[in-house]
PDB file of N, CA and C in Angstrom:
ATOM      1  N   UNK A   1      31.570 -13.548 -19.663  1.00  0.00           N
ATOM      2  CA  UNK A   1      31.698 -12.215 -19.114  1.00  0.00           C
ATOM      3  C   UNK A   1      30.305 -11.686 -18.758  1.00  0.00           C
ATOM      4  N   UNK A   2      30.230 -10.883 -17.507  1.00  0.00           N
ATOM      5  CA  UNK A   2      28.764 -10.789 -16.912  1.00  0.00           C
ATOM      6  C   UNK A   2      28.827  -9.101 -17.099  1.00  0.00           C
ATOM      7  N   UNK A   3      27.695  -9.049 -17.484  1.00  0.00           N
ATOM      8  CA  UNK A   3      27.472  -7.260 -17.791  1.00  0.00           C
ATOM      9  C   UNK A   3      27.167  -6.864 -16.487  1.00  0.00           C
ATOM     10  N   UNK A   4      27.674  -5.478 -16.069  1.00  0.00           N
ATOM     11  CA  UNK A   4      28.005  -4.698 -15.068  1.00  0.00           C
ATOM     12  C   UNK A   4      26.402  -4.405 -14.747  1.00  0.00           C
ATOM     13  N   UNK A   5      26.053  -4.618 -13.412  1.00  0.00           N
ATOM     14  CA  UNK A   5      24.871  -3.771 -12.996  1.00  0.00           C
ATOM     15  C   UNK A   5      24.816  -2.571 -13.037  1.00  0.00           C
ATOM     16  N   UNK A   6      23.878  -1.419 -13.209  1.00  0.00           N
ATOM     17  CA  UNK A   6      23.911  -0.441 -13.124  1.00  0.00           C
ATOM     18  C   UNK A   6      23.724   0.283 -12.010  1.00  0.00           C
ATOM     19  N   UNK A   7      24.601   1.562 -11.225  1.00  0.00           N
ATOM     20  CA  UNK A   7      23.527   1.635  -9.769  1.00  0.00           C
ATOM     21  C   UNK A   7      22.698   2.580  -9.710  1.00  0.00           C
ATOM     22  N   UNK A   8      22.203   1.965  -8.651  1.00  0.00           N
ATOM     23  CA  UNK A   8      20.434   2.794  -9.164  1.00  0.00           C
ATOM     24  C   UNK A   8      20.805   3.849  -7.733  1.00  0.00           C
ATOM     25  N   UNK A   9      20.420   5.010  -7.645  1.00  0.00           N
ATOM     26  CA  UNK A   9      20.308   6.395  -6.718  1.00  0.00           C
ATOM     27  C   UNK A   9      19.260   5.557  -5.477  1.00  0.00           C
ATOM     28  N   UNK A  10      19.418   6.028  -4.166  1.00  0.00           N
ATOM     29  CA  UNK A  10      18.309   5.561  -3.568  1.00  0.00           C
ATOM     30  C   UNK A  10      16.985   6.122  -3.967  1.00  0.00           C
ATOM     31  N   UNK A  11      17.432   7.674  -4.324  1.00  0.00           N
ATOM     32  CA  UNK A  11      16.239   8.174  -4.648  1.00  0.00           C
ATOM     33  C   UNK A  11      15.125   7.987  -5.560  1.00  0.00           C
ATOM     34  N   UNK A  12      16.035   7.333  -6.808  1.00  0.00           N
ATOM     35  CA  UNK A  12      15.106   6.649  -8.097  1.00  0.00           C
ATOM     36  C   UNK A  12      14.525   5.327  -7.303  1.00  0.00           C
ATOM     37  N   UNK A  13      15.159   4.674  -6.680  1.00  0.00           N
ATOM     38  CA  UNK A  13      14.410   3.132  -6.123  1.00  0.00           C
ATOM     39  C   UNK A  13      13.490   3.225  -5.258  1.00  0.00           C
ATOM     40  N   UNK A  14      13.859   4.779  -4.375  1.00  0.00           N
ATOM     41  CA  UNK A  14      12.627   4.994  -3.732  1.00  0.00           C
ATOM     42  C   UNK A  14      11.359   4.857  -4.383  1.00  0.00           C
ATOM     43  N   UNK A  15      11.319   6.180  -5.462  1.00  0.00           N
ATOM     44  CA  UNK A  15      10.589   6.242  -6.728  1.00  0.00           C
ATOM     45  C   UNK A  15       9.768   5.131  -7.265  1.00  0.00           C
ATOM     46  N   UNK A  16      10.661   3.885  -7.601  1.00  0.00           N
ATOM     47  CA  UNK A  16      10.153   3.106  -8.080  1.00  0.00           C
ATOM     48  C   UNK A  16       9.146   2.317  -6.988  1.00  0.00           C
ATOM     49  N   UNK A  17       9.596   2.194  -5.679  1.00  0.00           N
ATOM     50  CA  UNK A  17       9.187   1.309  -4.899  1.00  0.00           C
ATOM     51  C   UNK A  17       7.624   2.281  -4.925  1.00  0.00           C
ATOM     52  N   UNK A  18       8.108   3.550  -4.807  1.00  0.00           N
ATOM     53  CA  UNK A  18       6.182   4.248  -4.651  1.00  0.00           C
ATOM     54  C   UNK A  18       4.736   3.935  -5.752  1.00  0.00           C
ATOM     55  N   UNK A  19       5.910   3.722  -7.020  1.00  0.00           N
ATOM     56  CA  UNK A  19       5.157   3.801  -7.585  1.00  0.00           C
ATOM     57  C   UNK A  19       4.521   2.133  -7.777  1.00  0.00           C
ATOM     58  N   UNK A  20       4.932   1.172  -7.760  1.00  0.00           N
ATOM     59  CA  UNK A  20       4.859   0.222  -7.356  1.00  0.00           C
ATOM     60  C   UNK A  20       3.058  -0.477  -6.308  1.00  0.00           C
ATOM     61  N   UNK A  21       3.905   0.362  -5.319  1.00  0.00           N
ATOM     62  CA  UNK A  21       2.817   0.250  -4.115  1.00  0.00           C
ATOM     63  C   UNK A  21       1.339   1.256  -4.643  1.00  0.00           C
ATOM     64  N   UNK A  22       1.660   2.365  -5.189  1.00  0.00           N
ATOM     65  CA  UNK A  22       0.557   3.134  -5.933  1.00  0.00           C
ATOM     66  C   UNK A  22      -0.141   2.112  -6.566  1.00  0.00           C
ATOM     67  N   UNK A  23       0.152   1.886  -7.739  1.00  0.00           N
ATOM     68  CA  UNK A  23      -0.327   0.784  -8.695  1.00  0.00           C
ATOM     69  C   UNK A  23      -0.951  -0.262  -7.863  1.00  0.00           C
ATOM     70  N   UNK A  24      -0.788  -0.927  -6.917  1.00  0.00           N
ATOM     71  CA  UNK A  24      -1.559  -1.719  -5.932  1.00  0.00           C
ATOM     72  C   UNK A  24      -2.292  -1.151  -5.309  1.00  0.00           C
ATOM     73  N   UNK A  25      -2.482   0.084  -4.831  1.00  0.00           N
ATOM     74  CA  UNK A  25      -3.892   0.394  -3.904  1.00  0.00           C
ATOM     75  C   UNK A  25      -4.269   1.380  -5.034  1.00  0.00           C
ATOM     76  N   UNK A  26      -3.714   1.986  -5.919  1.00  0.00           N
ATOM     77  CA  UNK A  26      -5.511   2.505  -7.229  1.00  0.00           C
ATOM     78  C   UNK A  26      -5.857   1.049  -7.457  1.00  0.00           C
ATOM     79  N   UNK A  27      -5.248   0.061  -7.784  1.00  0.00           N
ATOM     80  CA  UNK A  27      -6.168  -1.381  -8.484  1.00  0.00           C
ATOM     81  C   UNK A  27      -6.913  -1.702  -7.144  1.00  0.00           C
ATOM     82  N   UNK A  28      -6.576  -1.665  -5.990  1.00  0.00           N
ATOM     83  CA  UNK A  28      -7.615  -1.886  -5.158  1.00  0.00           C
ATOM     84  C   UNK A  28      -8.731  -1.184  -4.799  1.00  0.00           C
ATOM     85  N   UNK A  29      -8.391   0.236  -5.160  1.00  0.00           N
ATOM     86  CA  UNK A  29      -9.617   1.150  -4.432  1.00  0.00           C
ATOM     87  C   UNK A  29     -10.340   1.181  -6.303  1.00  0.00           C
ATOM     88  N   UNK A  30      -9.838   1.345  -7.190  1.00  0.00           N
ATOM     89  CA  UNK A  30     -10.605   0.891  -8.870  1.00  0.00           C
ATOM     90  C   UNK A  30     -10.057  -0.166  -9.532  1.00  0.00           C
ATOM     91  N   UNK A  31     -10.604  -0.442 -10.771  1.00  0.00           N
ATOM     92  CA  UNK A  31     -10.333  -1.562 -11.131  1.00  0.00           C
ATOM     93  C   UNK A  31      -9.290  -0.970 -12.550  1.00  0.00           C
ATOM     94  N   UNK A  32      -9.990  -0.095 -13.000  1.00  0.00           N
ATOM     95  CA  UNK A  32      -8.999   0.572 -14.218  1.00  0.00           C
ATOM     96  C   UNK A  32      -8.675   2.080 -13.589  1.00  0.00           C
ATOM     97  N   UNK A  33      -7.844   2.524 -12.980  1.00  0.00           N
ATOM     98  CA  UNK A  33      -7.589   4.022 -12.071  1.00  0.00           C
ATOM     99  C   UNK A  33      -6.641   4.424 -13.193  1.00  0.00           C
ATOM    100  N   UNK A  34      -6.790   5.799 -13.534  1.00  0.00           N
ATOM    101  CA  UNK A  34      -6.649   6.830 -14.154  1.00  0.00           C
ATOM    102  C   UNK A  34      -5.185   6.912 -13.997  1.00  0.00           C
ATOM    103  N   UNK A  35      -4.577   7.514 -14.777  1.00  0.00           N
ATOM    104  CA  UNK A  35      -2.579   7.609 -14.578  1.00  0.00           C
ATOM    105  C   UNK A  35      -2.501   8.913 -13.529  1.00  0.00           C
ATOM    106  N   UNK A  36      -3.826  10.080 -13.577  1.00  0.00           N
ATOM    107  CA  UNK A  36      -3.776  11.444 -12.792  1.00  0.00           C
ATOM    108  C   UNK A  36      -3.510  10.424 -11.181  1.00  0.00           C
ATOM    109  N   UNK A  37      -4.520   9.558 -10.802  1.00  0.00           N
ATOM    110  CA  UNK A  37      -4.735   9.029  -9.487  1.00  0.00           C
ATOM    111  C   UNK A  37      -3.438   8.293  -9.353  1.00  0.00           C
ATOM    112  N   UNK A  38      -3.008   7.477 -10.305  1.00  0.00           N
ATOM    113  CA  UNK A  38      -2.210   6.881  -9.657  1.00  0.00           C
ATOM    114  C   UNK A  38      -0.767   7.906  -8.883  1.00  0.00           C
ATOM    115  N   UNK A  39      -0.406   8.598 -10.038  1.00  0.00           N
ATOM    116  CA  UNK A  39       0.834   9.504  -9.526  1.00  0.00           C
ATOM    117  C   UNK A  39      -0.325  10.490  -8.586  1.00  0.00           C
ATOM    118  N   UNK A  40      -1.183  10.667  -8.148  1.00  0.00           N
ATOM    119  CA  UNK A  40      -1.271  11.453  -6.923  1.00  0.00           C
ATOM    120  C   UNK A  40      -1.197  10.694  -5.583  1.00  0.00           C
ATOM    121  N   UNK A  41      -1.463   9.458  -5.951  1.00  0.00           N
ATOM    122  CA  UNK A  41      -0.909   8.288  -4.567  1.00  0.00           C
ATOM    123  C   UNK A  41       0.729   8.496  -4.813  1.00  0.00           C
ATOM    124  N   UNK A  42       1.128   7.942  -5.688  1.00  0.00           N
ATOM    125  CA  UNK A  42       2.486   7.921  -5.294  1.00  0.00           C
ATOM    126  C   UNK A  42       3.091   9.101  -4.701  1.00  0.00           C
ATOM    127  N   UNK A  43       3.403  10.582  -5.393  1.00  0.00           N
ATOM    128  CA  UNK A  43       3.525  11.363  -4.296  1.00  0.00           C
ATOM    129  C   UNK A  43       3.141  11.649  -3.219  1.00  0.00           C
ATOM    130  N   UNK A  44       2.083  11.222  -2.584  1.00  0.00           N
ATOM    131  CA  UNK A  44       1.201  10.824  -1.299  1.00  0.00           C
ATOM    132  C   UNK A  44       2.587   9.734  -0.947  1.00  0.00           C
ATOM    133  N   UNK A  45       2.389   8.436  -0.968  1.00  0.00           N
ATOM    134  CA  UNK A  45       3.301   7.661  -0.833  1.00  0.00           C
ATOM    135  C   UNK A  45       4.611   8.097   0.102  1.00  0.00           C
ATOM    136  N   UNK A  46       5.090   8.617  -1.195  1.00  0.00           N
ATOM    137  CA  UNK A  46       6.718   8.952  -1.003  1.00  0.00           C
ATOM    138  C   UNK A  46       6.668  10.019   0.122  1.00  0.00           C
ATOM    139  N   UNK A  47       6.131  11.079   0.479  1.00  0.00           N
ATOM    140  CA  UNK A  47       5.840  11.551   1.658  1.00  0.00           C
ATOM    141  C   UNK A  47       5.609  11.025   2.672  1.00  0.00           C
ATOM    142  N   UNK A  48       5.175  10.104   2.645  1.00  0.00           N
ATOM    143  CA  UNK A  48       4.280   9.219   3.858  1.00  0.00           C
ATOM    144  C   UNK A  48       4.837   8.145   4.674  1.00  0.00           C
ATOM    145  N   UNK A  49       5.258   7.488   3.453  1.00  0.00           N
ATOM    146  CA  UNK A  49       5.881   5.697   4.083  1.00  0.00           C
ATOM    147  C   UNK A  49       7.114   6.086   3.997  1.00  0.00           C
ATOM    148  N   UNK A  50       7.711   5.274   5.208  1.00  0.00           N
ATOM    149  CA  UNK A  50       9.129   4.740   4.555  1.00  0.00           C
ATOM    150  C   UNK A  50       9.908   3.589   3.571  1.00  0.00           C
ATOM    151  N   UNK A  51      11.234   3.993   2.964  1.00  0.00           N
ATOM    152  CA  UNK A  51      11.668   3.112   2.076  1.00  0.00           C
ATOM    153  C   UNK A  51      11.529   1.657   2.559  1.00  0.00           C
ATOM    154  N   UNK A  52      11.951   1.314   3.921  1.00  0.00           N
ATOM    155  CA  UNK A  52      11.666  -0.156   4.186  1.00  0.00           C
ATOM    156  C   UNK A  52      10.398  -0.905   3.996  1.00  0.00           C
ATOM    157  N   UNK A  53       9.207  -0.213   4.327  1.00  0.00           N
ATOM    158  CA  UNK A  53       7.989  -0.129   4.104  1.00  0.00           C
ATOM    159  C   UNK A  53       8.000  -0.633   2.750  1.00  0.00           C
ATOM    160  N   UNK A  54       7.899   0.140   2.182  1.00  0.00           N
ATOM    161  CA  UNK A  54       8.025  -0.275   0.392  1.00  0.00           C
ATOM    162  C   UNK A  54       8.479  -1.300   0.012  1.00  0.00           C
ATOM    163  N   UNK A  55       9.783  -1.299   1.116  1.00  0.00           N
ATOM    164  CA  UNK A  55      10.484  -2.325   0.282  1.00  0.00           C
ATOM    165  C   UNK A  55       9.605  -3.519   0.336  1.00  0.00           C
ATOM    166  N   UNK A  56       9.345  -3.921   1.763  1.00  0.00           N
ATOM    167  CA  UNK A  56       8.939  -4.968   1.955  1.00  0.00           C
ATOM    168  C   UNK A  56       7.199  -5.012   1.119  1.00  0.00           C
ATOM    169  N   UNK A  57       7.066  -3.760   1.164  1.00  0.00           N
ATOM    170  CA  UNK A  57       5.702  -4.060  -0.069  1.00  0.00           C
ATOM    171  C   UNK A  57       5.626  -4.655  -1.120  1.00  0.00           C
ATOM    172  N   UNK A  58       7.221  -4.150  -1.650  1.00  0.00           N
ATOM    173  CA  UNK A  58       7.095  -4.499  -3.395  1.00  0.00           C
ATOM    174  C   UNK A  58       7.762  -5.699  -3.149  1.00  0.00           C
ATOM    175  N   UNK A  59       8.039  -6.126  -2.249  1.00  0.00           N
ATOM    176  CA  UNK A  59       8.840  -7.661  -2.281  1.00  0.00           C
ATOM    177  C   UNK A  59       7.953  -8.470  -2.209  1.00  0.00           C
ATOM    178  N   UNK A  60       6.523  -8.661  -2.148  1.00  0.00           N
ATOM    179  CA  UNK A  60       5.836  -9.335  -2.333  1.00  0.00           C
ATOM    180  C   UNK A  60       4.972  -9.341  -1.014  1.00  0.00           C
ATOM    181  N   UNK A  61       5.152  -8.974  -0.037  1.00  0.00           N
ATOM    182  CA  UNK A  61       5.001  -9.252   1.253  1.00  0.00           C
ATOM    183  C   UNK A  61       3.361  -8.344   1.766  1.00  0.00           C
ATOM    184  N   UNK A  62       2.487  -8.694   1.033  1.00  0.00           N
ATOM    185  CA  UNK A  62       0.954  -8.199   0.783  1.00  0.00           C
ATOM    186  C   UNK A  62       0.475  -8.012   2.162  1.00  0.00           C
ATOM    187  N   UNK A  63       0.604  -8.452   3.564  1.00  0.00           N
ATOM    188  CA  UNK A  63       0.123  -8.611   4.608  1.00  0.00           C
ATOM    189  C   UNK A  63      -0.312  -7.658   5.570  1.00  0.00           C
ATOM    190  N   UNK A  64       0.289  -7.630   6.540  1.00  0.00           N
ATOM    191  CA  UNK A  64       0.136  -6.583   7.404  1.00  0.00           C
ATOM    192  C   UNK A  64       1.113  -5.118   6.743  1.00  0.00           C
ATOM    193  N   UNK A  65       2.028  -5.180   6.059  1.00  0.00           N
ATOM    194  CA  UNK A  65       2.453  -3.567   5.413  1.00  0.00           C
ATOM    195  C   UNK A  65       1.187  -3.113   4.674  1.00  0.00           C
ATOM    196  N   UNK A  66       1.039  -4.109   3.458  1.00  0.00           N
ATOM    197  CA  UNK A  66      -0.120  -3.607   2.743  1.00  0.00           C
ATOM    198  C   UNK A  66      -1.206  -2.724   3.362  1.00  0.00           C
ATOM    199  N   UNK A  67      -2.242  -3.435   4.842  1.00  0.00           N
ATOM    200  CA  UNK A  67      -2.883  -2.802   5.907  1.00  0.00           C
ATOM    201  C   UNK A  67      -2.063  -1.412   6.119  1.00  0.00           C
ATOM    202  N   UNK A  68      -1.273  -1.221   6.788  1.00  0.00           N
ATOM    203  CA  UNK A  68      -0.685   0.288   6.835  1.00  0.00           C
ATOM    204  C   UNK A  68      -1.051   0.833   5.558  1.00  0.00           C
ATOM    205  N   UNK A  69      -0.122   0.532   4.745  1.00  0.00           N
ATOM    206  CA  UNK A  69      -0.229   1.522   3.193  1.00  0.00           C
ATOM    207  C   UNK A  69      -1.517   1.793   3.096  1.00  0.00           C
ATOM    208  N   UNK A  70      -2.631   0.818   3.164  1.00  0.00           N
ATOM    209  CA  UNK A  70      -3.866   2.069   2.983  1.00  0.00           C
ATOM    210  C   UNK A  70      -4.310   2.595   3.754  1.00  0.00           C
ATOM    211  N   UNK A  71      -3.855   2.242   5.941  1.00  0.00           N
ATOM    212  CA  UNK A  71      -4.528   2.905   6.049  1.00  0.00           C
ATOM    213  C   UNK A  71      -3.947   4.477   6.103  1.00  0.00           C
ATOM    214  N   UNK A  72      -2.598   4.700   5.495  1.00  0.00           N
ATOM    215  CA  UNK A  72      -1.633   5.972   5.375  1.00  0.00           C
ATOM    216  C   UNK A  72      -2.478   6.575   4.333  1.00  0.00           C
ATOM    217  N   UNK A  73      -2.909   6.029   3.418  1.00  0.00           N
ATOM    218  CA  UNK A  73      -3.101   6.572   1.560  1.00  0.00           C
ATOM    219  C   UNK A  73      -4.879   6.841   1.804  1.00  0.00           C
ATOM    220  N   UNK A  74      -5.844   5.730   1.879  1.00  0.00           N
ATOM    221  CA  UNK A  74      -6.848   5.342   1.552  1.00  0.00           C
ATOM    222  C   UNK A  74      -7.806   6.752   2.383  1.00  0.00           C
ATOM    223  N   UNK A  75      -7.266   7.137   3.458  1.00  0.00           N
ATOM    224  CA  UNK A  75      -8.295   8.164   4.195  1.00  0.00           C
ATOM    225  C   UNK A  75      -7.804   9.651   3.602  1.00  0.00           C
ATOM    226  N   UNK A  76      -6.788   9.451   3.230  1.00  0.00           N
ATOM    227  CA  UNK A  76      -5.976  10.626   2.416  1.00  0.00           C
ATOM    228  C   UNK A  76      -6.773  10.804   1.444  1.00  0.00           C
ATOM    229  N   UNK A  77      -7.501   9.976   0.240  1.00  0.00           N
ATOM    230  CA  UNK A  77      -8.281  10.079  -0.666  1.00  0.00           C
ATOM    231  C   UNK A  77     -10.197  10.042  -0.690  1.00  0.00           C
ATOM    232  N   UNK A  78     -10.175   9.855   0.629  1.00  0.00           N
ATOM    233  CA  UNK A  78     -11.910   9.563   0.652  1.00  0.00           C
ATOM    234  C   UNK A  78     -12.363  11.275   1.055  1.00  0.00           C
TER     235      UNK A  78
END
């Protein structure tokens, strides 16, 4: 017997996907970034990008999305 998935809101997966992609550009722009910075990218984020975006961020897919994501986030913070 297989235990029931739970479903997740788009809005929480959004969530997760931001925070996700956060956690990858504070480790890129510092090496140990503060928990204040990181959740001020992610709400940056979630304003900014779209869910597909993300998605394909957090799916592993480092390439040309990644390039967008900072250059959406990275001038936002300098």
């Amino acid at each position: 017997m297989q235990k029931q998935k739970r479903k997740i809101s788009y809005r929480v997966k959004k969530k997760q996907y931001a925070n996700r992609v956060a956690r990858a550009c504070a480790c890129i722009a510092l090496k140990s970034a503060p928990e204040e910075f990181v959740a001020m990218i992610e709400d940056h984020i979630l304003a900014k990008l779209p869910a597909p975006l993300m998605r394909r961020l957090t799916n592993g897919d480092f390439g040309r999305p990644m390039r967008e994501a900072m250059k959406l986030t990275v001038p936002f913070f300098a």
